[in-house]
N, C-alpha and C. Protein backbone atom coordinates (compact mmCIF):
# COMPACT_ATOMS: atom_id res chain seq x y z
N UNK A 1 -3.34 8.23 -21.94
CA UNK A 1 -3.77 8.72 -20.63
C UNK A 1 -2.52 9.13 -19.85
N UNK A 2 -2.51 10.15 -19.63
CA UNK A 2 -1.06 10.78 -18.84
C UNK A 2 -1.58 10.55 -17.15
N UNK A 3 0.36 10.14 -16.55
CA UNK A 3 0.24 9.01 -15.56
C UNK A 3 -0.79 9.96 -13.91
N UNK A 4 -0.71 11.26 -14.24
CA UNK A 4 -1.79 11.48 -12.79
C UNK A 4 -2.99 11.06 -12.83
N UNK A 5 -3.73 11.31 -14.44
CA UNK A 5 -5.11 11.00 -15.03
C UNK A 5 -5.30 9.06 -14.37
N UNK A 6 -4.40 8.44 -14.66
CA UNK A 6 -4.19 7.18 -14.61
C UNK A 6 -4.25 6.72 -12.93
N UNK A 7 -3.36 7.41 -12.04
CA UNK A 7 -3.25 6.86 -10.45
C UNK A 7 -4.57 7.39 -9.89
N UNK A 8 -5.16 8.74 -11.02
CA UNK A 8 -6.15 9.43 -10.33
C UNK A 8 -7.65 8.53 -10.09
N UNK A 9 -7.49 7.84 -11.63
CA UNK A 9 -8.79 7.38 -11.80
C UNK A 9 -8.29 5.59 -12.11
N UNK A 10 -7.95 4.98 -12.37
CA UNK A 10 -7.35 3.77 -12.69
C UNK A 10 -6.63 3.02 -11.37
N UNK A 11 -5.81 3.76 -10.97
CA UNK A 11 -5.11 2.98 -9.91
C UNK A 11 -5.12 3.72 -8.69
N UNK A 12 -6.58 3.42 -8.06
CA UNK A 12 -6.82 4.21 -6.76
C UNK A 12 -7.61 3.48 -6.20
N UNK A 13 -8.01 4.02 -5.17
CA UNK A 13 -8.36 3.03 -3.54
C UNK A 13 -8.22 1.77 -3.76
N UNK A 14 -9.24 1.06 -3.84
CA UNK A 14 -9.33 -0.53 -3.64
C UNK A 14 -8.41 -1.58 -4.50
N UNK A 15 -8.63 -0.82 -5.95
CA UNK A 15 -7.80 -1.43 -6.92
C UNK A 15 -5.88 -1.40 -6.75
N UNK A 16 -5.74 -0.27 -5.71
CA UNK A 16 -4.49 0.10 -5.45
C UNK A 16 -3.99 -0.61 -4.26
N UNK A 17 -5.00 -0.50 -3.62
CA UNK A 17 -4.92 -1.13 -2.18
C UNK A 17 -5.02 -2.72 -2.75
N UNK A 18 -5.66 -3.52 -3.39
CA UNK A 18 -5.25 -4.74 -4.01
C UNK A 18 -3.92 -4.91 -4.22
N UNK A 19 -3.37 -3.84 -5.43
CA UNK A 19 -1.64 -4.22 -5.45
C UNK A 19 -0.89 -4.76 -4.49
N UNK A 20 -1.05 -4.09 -3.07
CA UNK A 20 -0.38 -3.94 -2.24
C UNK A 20 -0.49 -5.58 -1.52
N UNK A 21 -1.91 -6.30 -1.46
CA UNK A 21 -2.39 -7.27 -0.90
C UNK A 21 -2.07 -8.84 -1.61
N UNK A 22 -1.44 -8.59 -3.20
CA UNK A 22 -1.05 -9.28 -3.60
C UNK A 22 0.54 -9.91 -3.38
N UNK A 23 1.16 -8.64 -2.52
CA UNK A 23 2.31 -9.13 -2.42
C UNK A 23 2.91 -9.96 -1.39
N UNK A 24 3.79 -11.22 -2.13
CA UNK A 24 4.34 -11.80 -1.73
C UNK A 24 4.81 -11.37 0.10
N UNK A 25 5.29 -12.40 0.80
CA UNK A 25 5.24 -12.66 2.37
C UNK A 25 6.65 -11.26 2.14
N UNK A 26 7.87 -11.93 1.41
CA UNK A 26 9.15 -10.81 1.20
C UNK A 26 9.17 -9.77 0.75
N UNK A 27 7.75 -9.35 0.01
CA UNK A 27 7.75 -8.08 -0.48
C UNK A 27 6.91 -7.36 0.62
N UNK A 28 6.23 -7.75 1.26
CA UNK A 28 5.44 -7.23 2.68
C UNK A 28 6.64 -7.01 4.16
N UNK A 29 7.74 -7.65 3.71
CA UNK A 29 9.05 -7.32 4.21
C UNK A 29 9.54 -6.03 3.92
N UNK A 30 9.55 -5.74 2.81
CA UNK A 30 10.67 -4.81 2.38
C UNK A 30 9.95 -4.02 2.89
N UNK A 31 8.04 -3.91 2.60
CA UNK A 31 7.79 -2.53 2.36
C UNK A 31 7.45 -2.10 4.12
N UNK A 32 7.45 -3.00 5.01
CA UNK A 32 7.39 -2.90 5.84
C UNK A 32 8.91 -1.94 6.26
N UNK A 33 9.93 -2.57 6.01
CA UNK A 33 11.12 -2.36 6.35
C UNK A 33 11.71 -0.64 5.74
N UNK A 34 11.05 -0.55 4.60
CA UNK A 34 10.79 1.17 3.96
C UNK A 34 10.52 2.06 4.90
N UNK A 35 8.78 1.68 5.72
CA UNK A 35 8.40 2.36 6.37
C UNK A 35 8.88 2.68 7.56
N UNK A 36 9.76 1.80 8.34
CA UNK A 36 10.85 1.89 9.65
C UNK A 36 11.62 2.61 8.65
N UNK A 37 12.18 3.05 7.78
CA UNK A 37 13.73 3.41 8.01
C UNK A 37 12.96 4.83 7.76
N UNK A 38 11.78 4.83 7.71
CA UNK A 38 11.45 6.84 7.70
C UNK A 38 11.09 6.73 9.30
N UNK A 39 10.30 6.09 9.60
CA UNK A 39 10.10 6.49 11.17
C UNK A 39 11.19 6.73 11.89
N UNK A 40 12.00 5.75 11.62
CA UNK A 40 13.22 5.97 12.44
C UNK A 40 13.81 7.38 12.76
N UNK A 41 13.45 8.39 11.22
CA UNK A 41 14.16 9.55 10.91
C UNK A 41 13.50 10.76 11.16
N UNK A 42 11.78 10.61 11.58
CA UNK A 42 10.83 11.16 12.00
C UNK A 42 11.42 11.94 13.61
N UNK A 43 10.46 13.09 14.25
CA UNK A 43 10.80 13.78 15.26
C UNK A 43 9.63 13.64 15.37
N UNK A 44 9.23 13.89 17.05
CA UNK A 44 8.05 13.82 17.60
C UNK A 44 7.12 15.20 17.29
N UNK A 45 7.92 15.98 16.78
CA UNK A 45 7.85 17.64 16.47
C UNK A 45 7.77 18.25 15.07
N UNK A 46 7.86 16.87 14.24
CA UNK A 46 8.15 16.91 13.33
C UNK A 46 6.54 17.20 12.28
N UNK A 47 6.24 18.28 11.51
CA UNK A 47 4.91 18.05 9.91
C UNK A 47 5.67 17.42 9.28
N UNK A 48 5.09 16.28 8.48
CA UNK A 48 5.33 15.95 7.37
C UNK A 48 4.01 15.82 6.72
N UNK A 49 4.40 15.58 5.06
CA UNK A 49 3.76 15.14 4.12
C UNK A 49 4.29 13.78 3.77
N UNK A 50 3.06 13.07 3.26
CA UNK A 50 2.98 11.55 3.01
C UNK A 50 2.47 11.69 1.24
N UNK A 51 3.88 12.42 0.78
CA UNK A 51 3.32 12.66 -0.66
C UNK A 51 2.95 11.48 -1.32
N UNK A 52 1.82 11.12 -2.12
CA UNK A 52 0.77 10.00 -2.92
C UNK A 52 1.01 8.66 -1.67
N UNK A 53 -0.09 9.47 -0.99
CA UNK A 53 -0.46 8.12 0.21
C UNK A 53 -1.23 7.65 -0.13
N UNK A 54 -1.79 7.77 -1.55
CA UNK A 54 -2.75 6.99 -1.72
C UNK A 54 -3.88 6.17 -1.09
N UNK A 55 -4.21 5.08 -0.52
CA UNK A 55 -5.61 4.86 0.46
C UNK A 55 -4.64 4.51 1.66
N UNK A 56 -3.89 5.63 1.73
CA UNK A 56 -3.30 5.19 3.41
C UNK A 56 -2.44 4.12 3.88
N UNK A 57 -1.59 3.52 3.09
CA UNK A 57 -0.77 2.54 3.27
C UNK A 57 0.34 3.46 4.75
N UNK A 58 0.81 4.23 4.77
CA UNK A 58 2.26 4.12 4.98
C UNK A 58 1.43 5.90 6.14
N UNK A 59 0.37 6.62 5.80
CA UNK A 59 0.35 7.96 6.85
C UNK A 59 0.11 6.99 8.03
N UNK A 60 -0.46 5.89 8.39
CA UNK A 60 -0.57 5.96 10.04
C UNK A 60 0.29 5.77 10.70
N UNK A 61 1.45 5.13 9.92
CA UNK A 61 2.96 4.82 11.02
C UNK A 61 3.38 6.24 11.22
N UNK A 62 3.44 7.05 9.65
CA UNK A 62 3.91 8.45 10.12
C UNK A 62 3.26 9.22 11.37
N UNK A 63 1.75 8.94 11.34
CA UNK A 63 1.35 10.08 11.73
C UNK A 63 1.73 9.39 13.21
N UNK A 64 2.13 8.06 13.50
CA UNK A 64 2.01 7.71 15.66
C UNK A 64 3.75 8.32 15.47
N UNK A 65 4.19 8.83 14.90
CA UNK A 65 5.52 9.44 15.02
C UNK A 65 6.34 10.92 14.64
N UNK A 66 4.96 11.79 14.42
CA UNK A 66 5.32 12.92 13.79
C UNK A 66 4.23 13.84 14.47
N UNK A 67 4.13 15.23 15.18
CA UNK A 67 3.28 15.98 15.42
C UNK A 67 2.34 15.84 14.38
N UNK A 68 2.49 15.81 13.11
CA UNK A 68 1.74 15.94 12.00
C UNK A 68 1.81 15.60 11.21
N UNK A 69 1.12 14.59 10.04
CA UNK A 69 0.93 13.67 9.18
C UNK A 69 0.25 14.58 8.06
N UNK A 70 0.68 15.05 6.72
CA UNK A 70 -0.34 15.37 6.12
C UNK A 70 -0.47 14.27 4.79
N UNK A 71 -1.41 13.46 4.53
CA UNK A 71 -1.02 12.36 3.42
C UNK A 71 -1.69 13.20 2.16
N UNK A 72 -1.13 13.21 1.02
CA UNK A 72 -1.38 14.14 -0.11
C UNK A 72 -1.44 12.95 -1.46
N UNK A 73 -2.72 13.23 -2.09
CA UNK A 73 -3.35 12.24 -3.16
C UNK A 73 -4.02 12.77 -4.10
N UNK A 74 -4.19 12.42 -5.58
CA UNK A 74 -4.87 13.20 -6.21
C UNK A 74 -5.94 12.20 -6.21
N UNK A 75 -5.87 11.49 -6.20
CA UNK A 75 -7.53 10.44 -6.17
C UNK A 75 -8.37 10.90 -4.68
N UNK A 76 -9.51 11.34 -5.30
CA UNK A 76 -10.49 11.14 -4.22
C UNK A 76 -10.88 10.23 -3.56
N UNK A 77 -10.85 9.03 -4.29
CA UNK A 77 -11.42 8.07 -4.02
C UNK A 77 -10.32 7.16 -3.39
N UNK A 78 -8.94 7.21 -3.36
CA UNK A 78 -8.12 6.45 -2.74
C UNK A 78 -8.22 7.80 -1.52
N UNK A 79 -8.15 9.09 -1.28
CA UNK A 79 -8.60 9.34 0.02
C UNK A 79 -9.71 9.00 0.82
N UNK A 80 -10.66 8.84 0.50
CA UNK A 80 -11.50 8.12 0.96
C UNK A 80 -11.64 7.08 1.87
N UNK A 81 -10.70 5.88 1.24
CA UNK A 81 -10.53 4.95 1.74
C UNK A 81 -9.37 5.31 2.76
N UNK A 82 -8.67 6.28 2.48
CA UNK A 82 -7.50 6.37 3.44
C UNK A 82 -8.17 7.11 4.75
N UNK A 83 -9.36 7.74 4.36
CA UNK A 83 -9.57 8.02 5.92
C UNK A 83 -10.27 7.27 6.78
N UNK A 84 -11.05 6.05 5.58
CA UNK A 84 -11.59 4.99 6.86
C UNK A 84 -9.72 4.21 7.58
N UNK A 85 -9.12 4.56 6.92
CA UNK A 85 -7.63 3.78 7.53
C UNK A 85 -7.07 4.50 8.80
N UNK A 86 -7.56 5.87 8.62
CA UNK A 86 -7.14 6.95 9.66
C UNK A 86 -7.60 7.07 10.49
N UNK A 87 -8.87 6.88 10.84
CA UNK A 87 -9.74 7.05 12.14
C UNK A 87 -9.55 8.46 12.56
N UNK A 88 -9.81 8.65 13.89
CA UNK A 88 -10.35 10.16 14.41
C UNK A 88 -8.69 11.11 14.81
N UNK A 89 -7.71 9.93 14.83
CA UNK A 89 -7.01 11.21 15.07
C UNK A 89 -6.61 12.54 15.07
N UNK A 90 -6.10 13.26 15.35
CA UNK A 90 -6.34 14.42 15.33
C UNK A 90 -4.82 15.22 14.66
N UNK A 91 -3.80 14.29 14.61
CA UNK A 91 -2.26 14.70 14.05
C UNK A 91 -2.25 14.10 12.42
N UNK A 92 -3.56 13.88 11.92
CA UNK A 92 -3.22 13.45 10.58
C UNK A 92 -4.32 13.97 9.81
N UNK A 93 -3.90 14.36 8.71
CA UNK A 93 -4.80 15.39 7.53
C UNK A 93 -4.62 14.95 6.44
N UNK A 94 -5.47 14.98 5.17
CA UNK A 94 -5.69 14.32 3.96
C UNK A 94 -6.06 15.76 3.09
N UNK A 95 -5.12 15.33 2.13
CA UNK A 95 -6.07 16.91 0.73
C UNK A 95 -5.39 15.85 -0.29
N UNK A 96 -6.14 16.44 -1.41
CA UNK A 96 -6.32 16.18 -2.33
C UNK A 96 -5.79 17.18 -3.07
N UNK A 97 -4.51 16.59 -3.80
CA UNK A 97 -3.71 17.39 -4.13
C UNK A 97 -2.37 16.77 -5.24
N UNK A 98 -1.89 17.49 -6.57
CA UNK A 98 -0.91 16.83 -7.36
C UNK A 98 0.46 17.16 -6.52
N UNK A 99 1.28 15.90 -6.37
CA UNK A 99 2.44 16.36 -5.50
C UNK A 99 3.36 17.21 -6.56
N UNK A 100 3.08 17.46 -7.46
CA UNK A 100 4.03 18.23 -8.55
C UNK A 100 3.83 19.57 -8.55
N UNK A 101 2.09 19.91 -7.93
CA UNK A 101 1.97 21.42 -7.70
C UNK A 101 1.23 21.45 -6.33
N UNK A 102 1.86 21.32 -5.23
CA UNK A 102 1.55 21.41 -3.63
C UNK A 102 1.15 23.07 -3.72
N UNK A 103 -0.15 23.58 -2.91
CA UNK A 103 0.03 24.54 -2.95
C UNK A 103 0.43 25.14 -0.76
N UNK A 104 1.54 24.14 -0.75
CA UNK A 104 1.73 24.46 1.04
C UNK A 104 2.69 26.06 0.64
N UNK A 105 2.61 26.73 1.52
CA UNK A 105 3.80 27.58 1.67
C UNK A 105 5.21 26.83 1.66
N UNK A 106 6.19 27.54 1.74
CA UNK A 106 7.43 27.14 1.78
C UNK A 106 8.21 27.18 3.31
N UNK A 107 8.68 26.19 3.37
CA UNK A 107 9.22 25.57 4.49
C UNK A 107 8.31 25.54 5.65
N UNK A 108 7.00 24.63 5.30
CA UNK A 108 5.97 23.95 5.63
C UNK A 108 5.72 23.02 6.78
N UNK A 109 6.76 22.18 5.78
CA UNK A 109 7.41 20.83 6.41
C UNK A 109 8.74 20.52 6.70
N UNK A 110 9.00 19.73 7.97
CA UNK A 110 10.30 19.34 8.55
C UNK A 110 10.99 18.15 7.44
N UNK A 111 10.26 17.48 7.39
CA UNK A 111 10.75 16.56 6.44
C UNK A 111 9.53 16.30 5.68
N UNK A 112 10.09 15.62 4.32
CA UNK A 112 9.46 15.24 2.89
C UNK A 112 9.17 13.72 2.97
N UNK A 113 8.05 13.13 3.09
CA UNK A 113 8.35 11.62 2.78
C UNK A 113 7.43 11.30 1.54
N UNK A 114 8.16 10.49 0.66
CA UNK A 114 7.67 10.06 -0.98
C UNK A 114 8.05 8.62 -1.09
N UNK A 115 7.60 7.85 -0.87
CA UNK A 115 7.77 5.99 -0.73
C UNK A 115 7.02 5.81 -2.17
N UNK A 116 7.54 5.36 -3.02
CA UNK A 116 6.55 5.09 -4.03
C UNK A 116 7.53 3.11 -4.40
N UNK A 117 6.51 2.66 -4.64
CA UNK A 117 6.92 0.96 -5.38
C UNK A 117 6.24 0.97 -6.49
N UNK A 118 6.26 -0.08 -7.61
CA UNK A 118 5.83 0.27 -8.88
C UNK A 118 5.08 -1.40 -8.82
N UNK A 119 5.17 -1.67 -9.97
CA UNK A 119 4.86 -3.35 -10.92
C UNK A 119 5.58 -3.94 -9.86
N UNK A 120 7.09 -4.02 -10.23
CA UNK A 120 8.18 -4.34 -9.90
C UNK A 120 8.83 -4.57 -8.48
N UNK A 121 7.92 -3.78 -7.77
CA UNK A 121 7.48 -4.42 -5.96
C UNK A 121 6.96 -5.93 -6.19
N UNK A 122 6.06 -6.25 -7.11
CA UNK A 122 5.54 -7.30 -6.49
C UNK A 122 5.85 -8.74 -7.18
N UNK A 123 6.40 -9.67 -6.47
CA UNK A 123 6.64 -10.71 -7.37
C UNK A 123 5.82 -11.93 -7.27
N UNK A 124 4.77 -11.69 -8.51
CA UNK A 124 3.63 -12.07 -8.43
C UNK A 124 3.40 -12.72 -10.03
N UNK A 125 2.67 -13.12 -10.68
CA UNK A 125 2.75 -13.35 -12.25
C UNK A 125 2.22 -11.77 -12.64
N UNK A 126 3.29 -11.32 -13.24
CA UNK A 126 2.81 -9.55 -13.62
C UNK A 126 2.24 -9.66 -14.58
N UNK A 127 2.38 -10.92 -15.27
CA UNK A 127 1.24 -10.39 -16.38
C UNK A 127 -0.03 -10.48 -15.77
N UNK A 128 -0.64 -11.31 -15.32
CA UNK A 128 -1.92 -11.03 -14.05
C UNK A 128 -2.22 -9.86 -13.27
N UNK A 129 -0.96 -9.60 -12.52
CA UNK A 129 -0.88 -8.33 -11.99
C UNK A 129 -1.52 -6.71 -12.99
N UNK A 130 -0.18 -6.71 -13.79
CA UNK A 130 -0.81 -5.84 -14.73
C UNK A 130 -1.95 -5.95 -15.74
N UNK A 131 -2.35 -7.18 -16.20
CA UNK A 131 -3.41 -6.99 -16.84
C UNK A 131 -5.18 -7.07 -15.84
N UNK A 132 -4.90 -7.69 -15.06
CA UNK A 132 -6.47 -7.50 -14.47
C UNK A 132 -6.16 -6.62 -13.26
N UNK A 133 -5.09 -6.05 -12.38
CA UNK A 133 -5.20 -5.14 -11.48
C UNK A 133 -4.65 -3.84 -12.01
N UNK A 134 -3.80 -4.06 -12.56
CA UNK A 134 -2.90 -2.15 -12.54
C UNK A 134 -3.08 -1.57 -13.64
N UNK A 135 -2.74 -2.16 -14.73
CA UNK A 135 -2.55 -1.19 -15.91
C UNK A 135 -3.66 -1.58 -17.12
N UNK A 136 -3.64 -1.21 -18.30
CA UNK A 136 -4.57 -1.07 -19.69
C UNK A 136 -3.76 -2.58 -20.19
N UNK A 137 -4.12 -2.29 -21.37
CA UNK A 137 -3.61 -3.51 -22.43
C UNK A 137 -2.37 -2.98 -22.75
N UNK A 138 -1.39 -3.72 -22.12
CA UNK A 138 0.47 -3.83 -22.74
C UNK A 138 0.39 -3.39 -24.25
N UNK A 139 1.66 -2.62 -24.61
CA UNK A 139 1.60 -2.25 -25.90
C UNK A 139 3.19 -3.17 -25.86
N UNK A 140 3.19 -4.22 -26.66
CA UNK A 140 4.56 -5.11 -26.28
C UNK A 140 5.36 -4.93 -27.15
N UNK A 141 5.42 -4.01 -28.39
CA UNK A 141 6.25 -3.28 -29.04
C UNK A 141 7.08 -2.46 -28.45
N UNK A 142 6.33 -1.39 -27.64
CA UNK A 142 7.31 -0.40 -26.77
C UNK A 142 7.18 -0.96 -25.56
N UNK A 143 7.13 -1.77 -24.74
CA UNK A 143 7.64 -2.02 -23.59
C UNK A 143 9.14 -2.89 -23.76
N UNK A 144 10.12 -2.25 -22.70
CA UNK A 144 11.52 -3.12 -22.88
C UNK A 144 11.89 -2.50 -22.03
N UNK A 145 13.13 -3.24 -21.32
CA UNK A 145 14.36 -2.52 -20.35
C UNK A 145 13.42 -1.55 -19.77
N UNK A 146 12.55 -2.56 -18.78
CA UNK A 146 12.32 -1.94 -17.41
C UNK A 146 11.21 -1.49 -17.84
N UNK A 147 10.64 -0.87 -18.84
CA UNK A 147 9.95 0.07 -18.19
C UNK A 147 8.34 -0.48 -19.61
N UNK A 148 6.96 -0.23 -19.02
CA UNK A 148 6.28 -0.92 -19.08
C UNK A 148 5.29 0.12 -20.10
N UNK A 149 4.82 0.01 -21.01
CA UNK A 149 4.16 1.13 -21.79
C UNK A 149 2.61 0.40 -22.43
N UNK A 150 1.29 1.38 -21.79
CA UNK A 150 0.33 0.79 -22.02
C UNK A 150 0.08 1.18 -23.61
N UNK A 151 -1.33 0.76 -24.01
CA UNK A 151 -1.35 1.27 -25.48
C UNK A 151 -2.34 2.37 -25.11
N UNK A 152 -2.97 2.96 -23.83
CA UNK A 152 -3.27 4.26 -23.68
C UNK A 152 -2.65 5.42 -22.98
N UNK A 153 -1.10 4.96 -23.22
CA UNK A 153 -0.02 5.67 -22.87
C UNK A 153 0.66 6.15 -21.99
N UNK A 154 0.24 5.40 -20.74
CA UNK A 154 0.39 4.98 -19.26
C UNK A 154 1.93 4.29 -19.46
N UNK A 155 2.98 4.51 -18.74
CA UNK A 155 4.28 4.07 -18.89
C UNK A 155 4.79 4.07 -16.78
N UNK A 156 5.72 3.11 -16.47
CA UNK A 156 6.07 3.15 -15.68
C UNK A 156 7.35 2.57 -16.08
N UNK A 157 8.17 2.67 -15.14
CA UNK A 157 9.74 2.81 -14.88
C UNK A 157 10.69 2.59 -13.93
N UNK A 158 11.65 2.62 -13.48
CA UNK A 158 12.24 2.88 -12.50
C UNK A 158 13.39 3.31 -12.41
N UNK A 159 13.69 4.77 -11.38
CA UNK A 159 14.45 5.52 -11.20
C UNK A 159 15.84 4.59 -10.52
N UNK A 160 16.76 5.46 -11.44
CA UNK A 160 18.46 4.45 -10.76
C UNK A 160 18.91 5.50 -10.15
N UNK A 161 19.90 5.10 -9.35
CA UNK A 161 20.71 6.08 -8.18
C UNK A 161 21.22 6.63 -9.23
N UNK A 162 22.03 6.32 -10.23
CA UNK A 162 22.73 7.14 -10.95
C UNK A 162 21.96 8.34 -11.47
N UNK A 163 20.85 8.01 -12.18
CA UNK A 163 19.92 9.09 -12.40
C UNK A 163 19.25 9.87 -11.41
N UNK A 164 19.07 9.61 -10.22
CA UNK A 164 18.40 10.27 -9.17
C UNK A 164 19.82 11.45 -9.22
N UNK A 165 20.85 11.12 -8.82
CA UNK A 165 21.92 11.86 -8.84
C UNK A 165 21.92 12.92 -9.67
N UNK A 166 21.84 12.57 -10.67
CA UNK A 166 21.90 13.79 -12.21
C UNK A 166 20.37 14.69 -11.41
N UNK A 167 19.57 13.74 -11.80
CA UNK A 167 18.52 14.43 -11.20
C UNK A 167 18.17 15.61 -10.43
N UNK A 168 19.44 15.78 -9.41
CA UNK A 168 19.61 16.34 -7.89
C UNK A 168 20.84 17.00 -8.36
N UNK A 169 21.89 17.36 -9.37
CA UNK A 169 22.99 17.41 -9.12
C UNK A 169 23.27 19.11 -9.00
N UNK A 170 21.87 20.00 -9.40
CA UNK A 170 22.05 20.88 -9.66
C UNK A 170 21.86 22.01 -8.52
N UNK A 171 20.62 21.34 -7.51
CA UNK A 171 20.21 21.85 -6.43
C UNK A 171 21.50 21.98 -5.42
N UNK A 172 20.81 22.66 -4.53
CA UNK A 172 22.61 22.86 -3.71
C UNK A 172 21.98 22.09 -2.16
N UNK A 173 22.15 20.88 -2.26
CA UNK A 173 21.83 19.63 -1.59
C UNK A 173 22.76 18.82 -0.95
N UNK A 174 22.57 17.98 0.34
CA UNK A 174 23.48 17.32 0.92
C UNK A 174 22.21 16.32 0.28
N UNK A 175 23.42 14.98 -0.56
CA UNK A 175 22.11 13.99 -0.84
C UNK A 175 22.93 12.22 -0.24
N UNK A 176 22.25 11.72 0.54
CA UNK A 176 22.92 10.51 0.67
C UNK A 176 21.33 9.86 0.65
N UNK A 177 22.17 8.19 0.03
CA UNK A 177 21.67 7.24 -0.35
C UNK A 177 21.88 5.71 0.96
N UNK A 178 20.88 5.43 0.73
CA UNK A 178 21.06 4.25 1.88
C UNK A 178 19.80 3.41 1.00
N UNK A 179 20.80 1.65 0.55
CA UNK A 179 19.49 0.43 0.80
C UNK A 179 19.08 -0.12 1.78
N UNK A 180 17.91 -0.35 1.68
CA UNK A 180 17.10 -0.67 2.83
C UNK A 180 16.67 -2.05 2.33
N UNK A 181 16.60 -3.28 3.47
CA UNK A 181 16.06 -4.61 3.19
C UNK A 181 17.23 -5.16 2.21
N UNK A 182 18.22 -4.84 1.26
CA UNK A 182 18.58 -5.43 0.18
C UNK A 182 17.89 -5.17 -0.35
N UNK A 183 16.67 -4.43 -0.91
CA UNK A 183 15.75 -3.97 -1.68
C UNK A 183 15.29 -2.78 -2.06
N UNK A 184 15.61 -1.60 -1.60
CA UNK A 184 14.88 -0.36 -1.68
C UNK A 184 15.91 0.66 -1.75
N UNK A 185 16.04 1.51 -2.67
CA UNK A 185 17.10 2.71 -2.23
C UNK A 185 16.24 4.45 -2.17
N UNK A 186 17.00 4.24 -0.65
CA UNK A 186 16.45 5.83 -0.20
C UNK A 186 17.27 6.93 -0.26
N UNK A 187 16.63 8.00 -0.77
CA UNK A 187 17.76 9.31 -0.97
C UNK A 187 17.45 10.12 0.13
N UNK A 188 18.26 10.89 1.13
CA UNK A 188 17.97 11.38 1.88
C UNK A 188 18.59 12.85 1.59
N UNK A 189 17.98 14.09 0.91
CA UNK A 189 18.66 15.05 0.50
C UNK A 189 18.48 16.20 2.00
N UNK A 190 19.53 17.10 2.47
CA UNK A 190 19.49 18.02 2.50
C UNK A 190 19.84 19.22 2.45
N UNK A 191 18.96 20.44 3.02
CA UNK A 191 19.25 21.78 2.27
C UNK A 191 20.08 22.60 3.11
């Protein structure tokens, strides 16, 4: 199952929104502490996108700090739930949409926001975690060093600064890095 098929239909609204509810008092820290260091960087004037907001964790801080909130998800069903999270405002918008093929025009948005946490946010018994909330049946042959591989071919990971770097090295980008909490590293690129 390739990983959009998977967040699309597997790890969306409630079941996703669970992840989040399982975590520890310090991990409800960090991710709290994620979401300040974008507000902080937000303009009152500012569109953004809340690329895979999935059921709305993180668009309503954006949207009390940005002219415009757009939260972008390929699950229907985690939008759904994100708009009972949204209420009537009027500065925040939901589509349904792969953040890999946005179809916004170009230079849309003031700023980009992409917060993503994995397994590895939560320190919880993961084998619990992953076997009755997030993922398929572990394939424990290929899972190692980090990164987690189902046996219906669902894999997660996590990106290192060093690789984000390579990643970015080609674009013609101002890119700085800042941790947040002792826990989180944010890339702040610009053009």
């Amino acid at each position: 199952m390739r990983d959009e098929v998977y967040y699309k239909e597997r790890l969306a609204a409630e079941r996703l929104q669970q992840c989040y509810q399982l975590a520890t008092p310090r991990v409800k820290q960090y991710l709290r502490a994620e979401v300040e260091f974008v507000v902080a960087r937000l303009r009152r004037d500012d569109i953004v996108p809340d690329l895979g907001c999935g059921y709305g964790r993180t668009t309503p801080a954006f949207a009390r700090f940005a002219r415009l909130t757009v939260g972008t998800d390929n699950s229907l069903a985690s939008l759904r739930l994100a708009r009972l999270q949204l209420g009537d405002a009027n500065n925040r918008r939901l589509v349904c949409a792969d953040a890999r093929r946005l179809a916004f025009a170009s230079a849309s948005f003031d700023r980009v926001v992409r917060i993503q946490n994995g397994i590895s946010a939560f320190h919880v018994d993961r084998r619990v975690l992953v076997r009755d909330v997030v993922l398929g049946e572990i394939d424990r042959t290929a899972t190692r060093d980090g990164v987690i591989v189902c046996k219906d071919g669902f894999t997660a990971g996590t990106v290192h600064e060093d690789e984000f770097r390579t990643l970015v090295a080609h674009l013609d980008v101002e890119l700085q890095s800042f941790e947040v909490d002792n826990s989180s590293v944010f890339f702040l690129l610009r053009v």
